[in-house]
Protein backbone atom coordinates (compact mmCIF):
# COMPACT_ATOMS: atom_id res chain seq x y z
CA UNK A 1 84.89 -38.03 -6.79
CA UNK A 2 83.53 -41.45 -4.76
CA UNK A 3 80.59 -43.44 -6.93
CA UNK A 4 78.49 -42.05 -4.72
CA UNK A 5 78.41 -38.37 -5.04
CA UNK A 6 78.77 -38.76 -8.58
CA UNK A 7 75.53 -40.27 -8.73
CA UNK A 8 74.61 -38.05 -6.32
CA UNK A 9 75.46 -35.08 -8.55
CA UNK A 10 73.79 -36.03 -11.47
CA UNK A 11 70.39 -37.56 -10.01
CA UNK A 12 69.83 -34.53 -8.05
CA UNK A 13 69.02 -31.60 -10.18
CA UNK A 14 67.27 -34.60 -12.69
CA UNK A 15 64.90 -35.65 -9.43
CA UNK A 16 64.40 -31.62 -8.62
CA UNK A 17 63.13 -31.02 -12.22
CA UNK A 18 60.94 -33.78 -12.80
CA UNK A 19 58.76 -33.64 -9.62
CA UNK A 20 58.65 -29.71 -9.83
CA UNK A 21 56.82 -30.09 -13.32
CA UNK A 22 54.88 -32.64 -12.07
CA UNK A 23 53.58 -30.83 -9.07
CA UNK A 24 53.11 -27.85 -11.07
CA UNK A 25 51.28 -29.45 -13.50
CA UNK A 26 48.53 -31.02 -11.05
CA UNK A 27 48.26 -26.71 -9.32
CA UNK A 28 48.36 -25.12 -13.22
CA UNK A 29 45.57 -27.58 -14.17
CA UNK A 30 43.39 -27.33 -11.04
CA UNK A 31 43.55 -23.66 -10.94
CA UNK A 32 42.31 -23.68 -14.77
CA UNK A 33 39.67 -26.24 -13.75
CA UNK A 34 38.22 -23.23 -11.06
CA UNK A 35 40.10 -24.47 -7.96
CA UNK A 36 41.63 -21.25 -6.43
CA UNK A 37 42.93 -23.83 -3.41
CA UNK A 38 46.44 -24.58 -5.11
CA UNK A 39 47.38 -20.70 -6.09
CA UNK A 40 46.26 -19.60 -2.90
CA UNK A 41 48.97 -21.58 -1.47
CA UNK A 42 51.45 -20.64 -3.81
CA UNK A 43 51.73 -24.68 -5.47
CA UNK A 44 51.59 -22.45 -9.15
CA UNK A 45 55.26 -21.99 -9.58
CA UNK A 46 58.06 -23.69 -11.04
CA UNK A 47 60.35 -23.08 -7.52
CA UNK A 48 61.41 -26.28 -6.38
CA UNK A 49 60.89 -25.35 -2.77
CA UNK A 50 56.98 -25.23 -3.30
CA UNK A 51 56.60 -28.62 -3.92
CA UNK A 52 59.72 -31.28 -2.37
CA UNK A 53 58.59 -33.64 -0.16
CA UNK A 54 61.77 -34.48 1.35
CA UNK A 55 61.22 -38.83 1.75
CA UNK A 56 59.93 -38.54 -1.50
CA UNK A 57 62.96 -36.91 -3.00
CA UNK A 58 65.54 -38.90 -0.96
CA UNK A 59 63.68 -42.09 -2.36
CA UNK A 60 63.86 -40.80 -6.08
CA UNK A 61 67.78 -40.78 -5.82
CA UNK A 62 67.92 -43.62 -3.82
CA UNK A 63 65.94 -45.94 -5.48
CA UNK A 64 64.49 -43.54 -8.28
CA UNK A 65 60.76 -43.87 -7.64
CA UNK A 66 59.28 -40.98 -5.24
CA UNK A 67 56.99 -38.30 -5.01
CA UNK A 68 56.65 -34.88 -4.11
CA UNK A 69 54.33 -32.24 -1.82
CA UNK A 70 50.56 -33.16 -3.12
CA UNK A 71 48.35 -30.71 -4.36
CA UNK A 72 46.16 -29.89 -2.28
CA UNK A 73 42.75 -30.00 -4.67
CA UNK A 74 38.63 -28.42 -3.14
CA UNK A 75 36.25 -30.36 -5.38
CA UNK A 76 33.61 -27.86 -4.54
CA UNK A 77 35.46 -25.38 -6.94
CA UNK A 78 34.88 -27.74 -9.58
CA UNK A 79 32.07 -27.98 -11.84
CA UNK A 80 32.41 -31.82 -12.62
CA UNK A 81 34.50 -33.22 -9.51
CA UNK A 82 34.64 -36.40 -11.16
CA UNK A 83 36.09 -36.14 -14.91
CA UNK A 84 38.18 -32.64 -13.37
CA UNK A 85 39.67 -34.73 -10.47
CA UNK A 86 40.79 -37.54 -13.25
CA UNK A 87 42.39 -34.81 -15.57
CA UNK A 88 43.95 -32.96 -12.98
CA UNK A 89 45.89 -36.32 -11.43
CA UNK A 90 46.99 -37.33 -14.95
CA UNK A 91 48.35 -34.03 -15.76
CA UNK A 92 51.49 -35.16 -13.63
CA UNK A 93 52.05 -38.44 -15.05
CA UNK A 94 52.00 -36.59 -18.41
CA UNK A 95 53.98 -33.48 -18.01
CA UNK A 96 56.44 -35.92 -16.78
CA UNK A 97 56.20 -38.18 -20.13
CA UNK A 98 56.29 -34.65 -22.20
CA UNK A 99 59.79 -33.97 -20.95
CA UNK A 100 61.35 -36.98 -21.57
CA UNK A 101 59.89 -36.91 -24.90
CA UNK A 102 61.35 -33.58 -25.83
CA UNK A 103 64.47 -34.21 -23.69
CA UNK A 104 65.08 -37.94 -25.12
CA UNK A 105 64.40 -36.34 -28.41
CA UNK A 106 67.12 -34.11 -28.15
CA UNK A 107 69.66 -36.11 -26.95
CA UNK A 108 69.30 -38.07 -30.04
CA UNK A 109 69.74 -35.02 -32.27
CA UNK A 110 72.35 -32.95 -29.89
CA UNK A 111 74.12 -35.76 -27.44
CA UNK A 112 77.10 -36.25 -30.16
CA UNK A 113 77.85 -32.28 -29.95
CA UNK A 114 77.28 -32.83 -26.02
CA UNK A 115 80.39 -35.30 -26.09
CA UNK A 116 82.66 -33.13 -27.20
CA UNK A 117 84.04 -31.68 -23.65
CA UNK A 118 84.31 -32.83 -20.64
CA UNK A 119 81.39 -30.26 -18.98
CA UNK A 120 78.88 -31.63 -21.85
CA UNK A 121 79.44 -35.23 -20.98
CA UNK A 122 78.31 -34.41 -17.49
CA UNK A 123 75.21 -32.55 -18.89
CA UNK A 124 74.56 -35.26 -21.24
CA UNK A 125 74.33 -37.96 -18.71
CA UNK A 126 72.11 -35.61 -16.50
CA UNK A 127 69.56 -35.47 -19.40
CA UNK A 128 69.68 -38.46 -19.64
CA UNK A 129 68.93 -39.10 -15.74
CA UNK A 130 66.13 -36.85 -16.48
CA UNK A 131 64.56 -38.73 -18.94
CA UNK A 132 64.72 -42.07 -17.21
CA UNK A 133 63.66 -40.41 -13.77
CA UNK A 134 60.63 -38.60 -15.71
CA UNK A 135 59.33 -41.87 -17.19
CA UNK A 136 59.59 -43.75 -13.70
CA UNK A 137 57.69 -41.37 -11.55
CA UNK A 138 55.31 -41.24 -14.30
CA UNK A 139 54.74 -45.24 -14.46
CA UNK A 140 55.06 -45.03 -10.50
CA UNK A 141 52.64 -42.71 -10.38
CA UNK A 142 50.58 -44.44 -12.11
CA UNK A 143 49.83 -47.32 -9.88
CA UNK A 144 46.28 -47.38 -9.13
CA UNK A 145 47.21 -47.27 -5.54
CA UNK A 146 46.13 -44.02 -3.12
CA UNK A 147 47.27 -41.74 -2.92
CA UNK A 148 48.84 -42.11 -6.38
CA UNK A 149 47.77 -40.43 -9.09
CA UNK A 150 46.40 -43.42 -10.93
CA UNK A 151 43.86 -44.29 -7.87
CA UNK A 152 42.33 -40.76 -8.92
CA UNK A 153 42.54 -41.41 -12.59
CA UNK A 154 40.94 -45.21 -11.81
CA UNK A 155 38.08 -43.58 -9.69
CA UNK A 156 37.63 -41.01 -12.70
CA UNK A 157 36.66 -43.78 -15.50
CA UNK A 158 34.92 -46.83 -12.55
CA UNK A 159 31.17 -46.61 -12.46
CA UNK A 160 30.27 -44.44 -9.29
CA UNK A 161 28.91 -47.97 -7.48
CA UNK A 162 32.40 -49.67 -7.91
CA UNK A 163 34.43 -45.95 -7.50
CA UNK A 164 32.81 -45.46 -4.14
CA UNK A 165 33.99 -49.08 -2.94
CA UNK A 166 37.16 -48.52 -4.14
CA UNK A 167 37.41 -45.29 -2.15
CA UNK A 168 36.48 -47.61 1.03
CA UNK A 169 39.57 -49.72 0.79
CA UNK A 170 41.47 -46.47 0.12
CA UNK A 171 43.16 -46.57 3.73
CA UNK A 172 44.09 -50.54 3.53
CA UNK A 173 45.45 -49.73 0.21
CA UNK A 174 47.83 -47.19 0.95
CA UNK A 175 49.00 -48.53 4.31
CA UNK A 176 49.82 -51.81 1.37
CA UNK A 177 51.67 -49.45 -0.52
CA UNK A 178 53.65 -47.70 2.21
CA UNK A 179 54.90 -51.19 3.44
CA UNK A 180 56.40 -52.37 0.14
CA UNK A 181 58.14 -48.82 -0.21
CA UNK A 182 59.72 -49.61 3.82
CA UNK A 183 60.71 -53.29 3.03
CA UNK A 184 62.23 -52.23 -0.38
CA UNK A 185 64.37 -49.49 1.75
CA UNK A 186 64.92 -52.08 4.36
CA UNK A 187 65.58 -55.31 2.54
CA UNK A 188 66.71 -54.02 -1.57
CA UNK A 189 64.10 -56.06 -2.58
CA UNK A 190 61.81 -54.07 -4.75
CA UNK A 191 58.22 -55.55 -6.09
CA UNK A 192 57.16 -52.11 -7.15
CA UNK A 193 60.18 -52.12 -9.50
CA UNK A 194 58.52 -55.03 -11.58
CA UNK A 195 56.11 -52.82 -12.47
CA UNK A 196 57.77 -49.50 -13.17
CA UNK A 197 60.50 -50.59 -14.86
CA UNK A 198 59.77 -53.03 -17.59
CA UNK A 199 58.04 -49.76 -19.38
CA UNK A 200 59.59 -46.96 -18.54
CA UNK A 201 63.05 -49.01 -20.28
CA UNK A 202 61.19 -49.45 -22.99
CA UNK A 203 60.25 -45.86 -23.61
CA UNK A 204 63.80 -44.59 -22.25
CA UNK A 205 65.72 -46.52 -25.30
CA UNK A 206 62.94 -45.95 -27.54
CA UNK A 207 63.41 -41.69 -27.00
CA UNK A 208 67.08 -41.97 -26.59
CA UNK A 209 68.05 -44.92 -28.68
CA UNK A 210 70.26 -45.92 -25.56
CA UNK A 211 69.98 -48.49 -22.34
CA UNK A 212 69.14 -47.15 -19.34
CA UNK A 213 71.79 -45.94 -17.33
């Protein structure tokens, strides 16, 4: 097995699992909030194929920071557009720090049983690509940068004078963020990684009591 696929292998169902949850968990929460938009379009499920975005996947195993299909969200359904539209973009971020709490969490009390076999080595380093990919598209996620999560949570808590000019750089903003995603693919050099990183470590070896892989 070439380097390659074996990362391959284990990054794949790891990248699959944390940006299902994470899309789910922006539909589930919208849809409790009174936005029928996300059901209708069948984004409240758990199957995979509902929410891949296919760059965004190729980018989490390449360079494990990605994205998947948005949720698509109708602020008319919502009785306060502005606190809802905040809870509903961090619900991602969080589902995604949820699972590699409880998975992190049980690799410390399980991994030495995992080690046994052959088969349970493999399943213990794909938890543990699960954890480390769930904290990193969390922290990516993050980024106050549209159409990122964290621009929606950042609009949520700014004063409505300084939200609304934040919403009018929106466009420069993400055309910003695009480019440093196509040089990093281009060149290896990755400034978004300076950011992401540094925490998401720190949380990986604090759940797992291990470095990151």
């Amino acid at each position: 097995m070439s380097p390659t696929f074996q990362e391959f292998i284990l990054w794949f169902p790891a990248v699959v699992v944390a940006l299902t949850v994470h899309e789910f968990a922006h539909a589930y929460v919208a849809d409790r909030l009174g936005d029928p938009t996300a059901r209708a379009l069948g984004r409240v499920t758990l199957n995979p194929l509902s929410h891949l975005d296919m760059m965004g996947t190729i980018l989490l195993v390449i360079m494990h920071f990605g994205w998947g299909r948005p949720v698509p969200v109708d602020t008319r359904y919502l009785a306060n557009p502005k606190r809802d539209m905040l809870v509903i973009a961090a619900a991602g971020p969080a589902i995604n720090v949820v699972t590699a709490l409880v998975v992190g969490l049980g690799l410390r009390l399980f991994g030495p049983l995992l080690l046994t076999s052959e088969t349970g080595v493999l399943f213990y380093l794909g938890l543990r690509a699960l954890v480390l990919l769930s904290l990193l598209l969390a922290f990516f996620n993050l980024l106050p940068v549209p159409p990122l999560d964290g621009s929606k949570v950042l609009v949520g808590v700014l004063p409505i004078p300084l939200a609304n000019s934040y919403a009018r750089h929106s466009s420069l903003l993400s055309w910003g963020l695009m480019g440093l995603i196509v040089v990093g693919a281009m060149t290896g050099w990755h400034p978004l990684s300076k950011l992401i990183y540094p925490p998401a470590r720190g949380l990986y070896v604090l759940l797992t009591g291990t470095d990151m892989p």
